[in-house]
N, C-alpha and C. Protein backbone atom coordinates (compact mmCIF):
# COMPACT_ATOMS: atom_id res chain seq x y z
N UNK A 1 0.85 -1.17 0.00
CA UNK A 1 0.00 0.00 0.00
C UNK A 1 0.90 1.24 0.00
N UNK A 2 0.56 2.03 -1.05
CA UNK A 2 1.16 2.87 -0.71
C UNK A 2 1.11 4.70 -0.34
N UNK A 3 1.94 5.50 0.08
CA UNK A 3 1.42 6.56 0.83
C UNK A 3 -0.09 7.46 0.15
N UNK A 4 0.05 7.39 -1.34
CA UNK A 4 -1.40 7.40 -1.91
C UNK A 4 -2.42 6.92 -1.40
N UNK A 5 -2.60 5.76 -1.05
CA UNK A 5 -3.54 4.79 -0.41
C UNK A 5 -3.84 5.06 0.43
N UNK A 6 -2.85 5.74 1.70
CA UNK A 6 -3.11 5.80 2.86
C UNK A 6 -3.91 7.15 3.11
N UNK A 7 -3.43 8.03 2.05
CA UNK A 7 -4.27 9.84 2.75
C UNK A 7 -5.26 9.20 1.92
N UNK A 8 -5.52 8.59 0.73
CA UNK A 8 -6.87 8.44 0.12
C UNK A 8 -7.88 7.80 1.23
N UNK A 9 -7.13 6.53 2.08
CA UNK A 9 -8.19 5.73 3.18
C UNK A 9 -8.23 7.23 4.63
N UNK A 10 -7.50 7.54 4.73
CA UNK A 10 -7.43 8.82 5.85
C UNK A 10 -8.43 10.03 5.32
N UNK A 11 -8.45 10.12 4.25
CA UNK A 11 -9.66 11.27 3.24
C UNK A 11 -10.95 10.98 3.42
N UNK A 12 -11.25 9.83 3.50
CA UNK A 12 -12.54 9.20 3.44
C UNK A 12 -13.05 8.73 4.98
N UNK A 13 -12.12 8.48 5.79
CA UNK A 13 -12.56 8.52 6.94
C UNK A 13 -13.15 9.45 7.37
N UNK A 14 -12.55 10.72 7.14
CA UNK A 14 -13.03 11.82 7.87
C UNK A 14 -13.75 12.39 7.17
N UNK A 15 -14.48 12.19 5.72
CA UNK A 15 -15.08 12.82 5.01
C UNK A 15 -16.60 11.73 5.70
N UNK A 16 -16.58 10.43 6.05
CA UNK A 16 -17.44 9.83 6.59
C UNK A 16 -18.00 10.56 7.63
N UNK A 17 -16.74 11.11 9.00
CA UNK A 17 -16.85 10.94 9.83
C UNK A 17 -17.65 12.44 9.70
N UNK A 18 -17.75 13.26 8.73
CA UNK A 18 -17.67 14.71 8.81
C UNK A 18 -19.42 14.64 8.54
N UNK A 19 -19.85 13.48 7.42
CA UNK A 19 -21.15 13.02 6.98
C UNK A 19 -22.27 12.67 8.16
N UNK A 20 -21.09 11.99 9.11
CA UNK A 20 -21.85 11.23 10.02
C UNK A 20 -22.39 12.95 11.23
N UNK A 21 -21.35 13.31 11.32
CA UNK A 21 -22.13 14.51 12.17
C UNK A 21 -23.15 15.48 11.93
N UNK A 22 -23.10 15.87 10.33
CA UNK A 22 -23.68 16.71 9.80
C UNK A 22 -25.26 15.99 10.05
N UNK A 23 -24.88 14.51 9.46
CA UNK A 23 -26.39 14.02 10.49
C UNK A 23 -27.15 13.97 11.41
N UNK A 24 -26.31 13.93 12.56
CA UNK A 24 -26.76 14.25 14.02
C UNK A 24 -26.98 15.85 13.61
N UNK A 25 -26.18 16.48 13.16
CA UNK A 25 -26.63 18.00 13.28
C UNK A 25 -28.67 18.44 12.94
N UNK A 26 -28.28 17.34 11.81
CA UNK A 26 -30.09 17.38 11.02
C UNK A 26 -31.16 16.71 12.25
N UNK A 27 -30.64 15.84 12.82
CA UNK A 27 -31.51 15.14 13.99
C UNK A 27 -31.56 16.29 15.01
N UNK A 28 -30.32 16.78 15.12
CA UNK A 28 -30.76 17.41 16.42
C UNK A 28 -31.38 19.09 16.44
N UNK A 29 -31.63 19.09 15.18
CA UNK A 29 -32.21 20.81 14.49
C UNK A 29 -33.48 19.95 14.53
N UNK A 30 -33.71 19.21 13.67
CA UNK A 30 -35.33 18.81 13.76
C UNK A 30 -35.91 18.73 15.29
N UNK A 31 -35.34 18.05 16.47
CA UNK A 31 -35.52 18.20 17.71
C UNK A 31 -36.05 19.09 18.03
N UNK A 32 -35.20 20.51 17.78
CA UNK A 32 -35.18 21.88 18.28
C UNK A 32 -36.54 22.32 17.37
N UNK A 33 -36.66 21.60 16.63
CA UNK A 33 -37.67 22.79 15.72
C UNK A 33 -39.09 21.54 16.32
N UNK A 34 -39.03 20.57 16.58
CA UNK A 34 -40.45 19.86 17.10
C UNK A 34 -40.38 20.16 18.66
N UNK A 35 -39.66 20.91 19.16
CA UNK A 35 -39.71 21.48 20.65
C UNK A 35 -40.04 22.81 20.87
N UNK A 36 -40.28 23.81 19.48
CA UNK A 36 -40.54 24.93 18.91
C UNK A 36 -39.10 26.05 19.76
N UNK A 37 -38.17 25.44 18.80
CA UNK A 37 -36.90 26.02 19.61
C UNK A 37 -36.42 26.46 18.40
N UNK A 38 -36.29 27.83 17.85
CA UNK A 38 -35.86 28.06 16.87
C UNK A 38 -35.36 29.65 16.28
N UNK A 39 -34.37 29.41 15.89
CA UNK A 39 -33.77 31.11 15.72
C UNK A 39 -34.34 31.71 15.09
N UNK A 40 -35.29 32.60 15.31
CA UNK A 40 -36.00 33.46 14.47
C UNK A 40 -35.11 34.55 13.50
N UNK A 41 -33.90 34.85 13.60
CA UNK A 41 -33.48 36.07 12.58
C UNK A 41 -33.14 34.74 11.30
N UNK A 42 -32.66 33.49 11.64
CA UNK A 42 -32.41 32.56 10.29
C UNK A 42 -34.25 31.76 10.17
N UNK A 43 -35.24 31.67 10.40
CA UNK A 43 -36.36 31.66 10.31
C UNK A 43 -36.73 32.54 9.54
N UNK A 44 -36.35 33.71 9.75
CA UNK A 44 -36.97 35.11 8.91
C UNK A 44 -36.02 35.15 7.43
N UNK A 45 -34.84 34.79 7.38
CA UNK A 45 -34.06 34.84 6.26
C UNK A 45 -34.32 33.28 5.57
N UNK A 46 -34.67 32.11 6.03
CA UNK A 46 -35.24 31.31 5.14
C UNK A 46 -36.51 31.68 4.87
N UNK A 47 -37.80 32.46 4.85
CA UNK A 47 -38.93 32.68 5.01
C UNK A 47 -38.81 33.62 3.04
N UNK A 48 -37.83 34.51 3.87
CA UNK A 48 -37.64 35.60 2.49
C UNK A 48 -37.38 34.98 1.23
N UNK A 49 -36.22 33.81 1.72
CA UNK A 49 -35.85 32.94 0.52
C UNK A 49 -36.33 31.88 -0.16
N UNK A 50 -37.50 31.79 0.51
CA UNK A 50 -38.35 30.42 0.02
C UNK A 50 -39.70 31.35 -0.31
N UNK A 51 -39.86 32.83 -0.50
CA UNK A 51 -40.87 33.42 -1.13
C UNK A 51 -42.11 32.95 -0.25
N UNK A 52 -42.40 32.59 0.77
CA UNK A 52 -43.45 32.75 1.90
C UNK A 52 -43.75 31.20 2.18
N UNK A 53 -43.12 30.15 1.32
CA UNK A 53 -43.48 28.72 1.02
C UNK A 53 -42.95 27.98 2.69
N UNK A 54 -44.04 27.81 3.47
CA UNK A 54 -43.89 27.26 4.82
C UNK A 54 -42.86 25.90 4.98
N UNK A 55 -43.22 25.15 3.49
CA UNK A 55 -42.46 24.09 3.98
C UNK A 55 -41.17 24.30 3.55
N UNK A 56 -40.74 25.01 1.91
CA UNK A 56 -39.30 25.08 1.94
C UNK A 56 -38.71 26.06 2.81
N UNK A 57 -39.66 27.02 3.67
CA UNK A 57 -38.42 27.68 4.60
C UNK A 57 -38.36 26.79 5.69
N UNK A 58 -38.76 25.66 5.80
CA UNK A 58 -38.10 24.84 7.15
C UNK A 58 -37.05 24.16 6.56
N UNK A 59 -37.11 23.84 5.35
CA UNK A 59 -35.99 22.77 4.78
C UNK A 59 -34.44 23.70 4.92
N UNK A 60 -35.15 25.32 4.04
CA UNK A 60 -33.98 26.30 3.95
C UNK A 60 -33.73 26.68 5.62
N UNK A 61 -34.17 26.74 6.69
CA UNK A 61 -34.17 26.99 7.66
C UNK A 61 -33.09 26.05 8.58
N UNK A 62 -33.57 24.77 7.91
CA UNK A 62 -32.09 23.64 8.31
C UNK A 62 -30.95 23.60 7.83
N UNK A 63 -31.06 23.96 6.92
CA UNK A 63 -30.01 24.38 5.99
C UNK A 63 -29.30 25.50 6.94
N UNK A 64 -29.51 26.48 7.05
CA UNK A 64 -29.10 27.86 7.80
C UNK A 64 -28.74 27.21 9.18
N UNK A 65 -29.51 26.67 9.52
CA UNK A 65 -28.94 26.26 11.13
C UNK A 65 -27.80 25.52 10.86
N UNK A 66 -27.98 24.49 10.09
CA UNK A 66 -26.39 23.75 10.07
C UNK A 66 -25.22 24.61 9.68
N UNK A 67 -25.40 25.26 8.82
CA UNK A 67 -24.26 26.05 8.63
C UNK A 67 -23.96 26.83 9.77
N UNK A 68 -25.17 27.38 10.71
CA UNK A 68 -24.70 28.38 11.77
C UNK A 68 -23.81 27.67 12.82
N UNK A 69 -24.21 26.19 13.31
CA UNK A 69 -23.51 25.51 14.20
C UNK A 69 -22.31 25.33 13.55
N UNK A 70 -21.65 24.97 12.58
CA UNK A 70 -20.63 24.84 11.72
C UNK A 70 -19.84 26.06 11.82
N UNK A 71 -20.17 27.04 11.90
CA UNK A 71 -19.54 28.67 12.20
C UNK A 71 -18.93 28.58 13.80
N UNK A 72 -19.89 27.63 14.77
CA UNK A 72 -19.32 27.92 15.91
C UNK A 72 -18.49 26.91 16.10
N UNK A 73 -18.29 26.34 15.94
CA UNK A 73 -17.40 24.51 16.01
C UNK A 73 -16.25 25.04 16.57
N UNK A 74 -15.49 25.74 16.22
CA UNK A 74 -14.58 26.53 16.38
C UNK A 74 -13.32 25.16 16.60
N UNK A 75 -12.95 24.50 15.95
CA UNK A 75 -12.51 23.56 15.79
C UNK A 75 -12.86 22.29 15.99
N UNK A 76 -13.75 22.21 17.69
CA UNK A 76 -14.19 21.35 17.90
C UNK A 76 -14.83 20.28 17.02
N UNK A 77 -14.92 18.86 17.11
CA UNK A 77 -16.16 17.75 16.91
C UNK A 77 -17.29 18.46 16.94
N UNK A 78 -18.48 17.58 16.33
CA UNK A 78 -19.58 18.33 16.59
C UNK A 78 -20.15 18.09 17.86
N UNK A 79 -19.65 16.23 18.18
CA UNK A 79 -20.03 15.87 19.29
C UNK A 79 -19.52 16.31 20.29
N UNK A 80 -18.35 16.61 20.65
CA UNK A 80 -17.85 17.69 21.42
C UNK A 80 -18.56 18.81 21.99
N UNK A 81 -19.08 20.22 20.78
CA UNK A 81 -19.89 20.88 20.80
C UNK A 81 -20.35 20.78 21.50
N UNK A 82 -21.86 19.58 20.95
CA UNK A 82 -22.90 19.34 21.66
C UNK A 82 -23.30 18.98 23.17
N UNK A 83 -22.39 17.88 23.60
CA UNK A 83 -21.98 17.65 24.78
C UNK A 83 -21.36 19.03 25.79
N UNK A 84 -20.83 20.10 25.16
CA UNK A 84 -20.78 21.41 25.93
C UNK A 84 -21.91 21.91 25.98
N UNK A 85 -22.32 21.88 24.86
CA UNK A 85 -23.94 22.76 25.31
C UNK A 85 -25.30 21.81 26.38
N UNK A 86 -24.79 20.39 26.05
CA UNK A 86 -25.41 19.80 27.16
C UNK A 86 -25.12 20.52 28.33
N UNK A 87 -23.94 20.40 28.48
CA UNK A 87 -23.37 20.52 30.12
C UNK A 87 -24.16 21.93 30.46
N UNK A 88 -23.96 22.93 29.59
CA UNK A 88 -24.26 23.97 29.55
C UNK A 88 -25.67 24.17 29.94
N UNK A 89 -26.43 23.51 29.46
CA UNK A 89 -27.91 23.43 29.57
C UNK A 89 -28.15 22.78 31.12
N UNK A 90 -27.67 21.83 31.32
CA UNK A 90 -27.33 21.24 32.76
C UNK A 90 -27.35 22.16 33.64
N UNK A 91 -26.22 22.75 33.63
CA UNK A 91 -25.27 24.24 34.47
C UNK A 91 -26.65 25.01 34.72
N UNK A 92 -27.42 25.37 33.69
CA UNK A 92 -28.39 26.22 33.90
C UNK A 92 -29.79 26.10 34.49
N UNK A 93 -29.86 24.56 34.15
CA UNK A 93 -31.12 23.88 34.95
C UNK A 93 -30.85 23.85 36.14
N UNK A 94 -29.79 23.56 36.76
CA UNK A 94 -28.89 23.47 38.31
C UNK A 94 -28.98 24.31 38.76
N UNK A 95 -28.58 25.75 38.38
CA UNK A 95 -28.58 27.17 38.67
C UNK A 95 -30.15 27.08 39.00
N UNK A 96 -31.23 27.38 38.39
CA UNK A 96 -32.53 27.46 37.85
C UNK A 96 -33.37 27.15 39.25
N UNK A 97 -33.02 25.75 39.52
CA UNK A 97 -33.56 24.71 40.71
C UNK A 97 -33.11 25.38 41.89
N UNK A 98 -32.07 25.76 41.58
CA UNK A 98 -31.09 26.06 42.90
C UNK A 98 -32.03 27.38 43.22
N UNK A 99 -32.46 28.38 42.47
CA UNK A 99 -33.13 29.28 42.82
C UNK A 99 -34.09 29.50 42.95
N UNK A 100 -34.51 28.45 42.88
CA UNK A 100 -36.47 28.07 42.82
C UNK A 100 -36.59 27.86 44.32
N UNK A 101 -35.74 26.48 44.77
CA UNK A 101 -35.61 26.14 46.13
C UNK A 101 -35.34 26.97 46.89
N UNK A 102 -34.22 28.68 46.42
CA UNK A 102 -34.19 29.33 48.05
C UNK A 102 -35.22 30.17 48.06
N UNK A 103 -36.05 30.80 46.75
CA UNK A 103 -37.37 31.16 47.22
C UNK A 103 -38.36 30.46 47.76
N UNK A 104 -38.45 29.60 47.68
CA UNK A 104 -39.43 28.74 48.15
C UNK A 104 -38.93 28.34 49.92
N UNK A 105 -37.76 28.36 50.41
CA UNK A 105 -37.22 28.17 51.55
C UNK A 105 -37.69 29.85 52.29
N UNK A 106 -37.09 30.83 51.32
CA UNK A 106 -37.31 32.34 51.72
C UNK A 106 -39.11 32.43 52.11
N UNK A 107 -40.02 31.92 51.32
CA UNK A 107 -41.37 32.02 51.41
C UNK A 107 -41.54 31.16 52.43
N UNK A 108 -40.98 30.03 53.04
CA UNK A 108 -41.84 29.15 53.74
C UNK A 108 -41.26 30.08 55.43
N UNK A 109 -40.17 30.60 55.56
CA UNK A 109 -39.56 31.23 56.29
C UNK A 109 -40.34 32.49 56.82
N UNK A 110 -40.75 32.97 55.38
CA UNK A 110 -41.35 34.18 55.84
C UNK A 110 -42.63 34.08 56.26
N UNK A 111 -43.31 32.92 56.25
CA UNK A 111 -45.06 32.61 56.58
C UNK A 111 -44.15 32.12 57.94
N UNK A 112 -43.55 31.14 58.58
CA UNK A 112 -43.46 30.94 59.93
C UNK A 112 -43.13 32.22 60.65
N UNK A 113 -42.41 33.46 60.37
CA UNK A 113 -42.06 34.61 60.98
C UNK A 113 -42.93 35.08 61.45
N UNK A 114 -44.33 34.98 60.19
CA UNK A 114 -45.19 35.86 60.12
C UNK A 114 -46.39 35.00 61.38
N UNK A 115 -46.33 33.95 61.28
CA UNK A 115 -47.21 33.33 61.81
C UNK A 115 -46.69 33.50 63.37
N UNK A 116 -46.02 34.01 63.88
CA UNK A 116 -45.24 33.81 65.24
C UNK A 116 -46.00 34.56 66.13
């Protein structure tokens, strides 16, 4: 085999591997858009470009989102990415709870004060 062979089998790996994410990217935009989670300024610019047509601005709309996540990659995997913005989303649900519970501690506090 020779060094031809090898960037040609090394080319195609990652041209797989590059296929395989862009997939998850499409799974996980459709997610966002059946959870009604969706960027309205690229909503409004597929809308313009598909001439008012509801269904091709969702198609053009996926289109736009993949490319936008692709802008942020910032070298990263996609799975990488994603798994940050998990955490991220985590971080914020945690935060979220965490502040639900000391109002709710602050309110139950302030009815025993009051009740004294």
């Amino acid at each position: 085999m020779g060094l031809l062979d090898k960037f040609k089998r090394k080319a195609e790996s990652i041209l797989s591997e590059s296929r395989l994410e862009e997939e998850l990217m499409y799974k996980h935009i459709l997610e966002e858009m059946e959870a009604n989670i969706v960027r309205e300024g690229l909503y409004a610019k597929a809308l313009a470009n598909s001439d008012g047509d509801e269904s091709k601005a969702k198609a053009l709309y996926m289109k736009y989102r993949v490319q936008s996540i692709k802008d942020t990659l910032d070298g990263q995997s996609y799975l990488e990415f994603w798994e940050n913005q998990q955490k991220q989303l985590n971080q914020k649900k945690e935060k979220l709870i965490k502040q639900k519970q000391s109002r709710e501690t602050a309110i139950k506090n302030a009815r025993k004060f009051r009740n004294r």
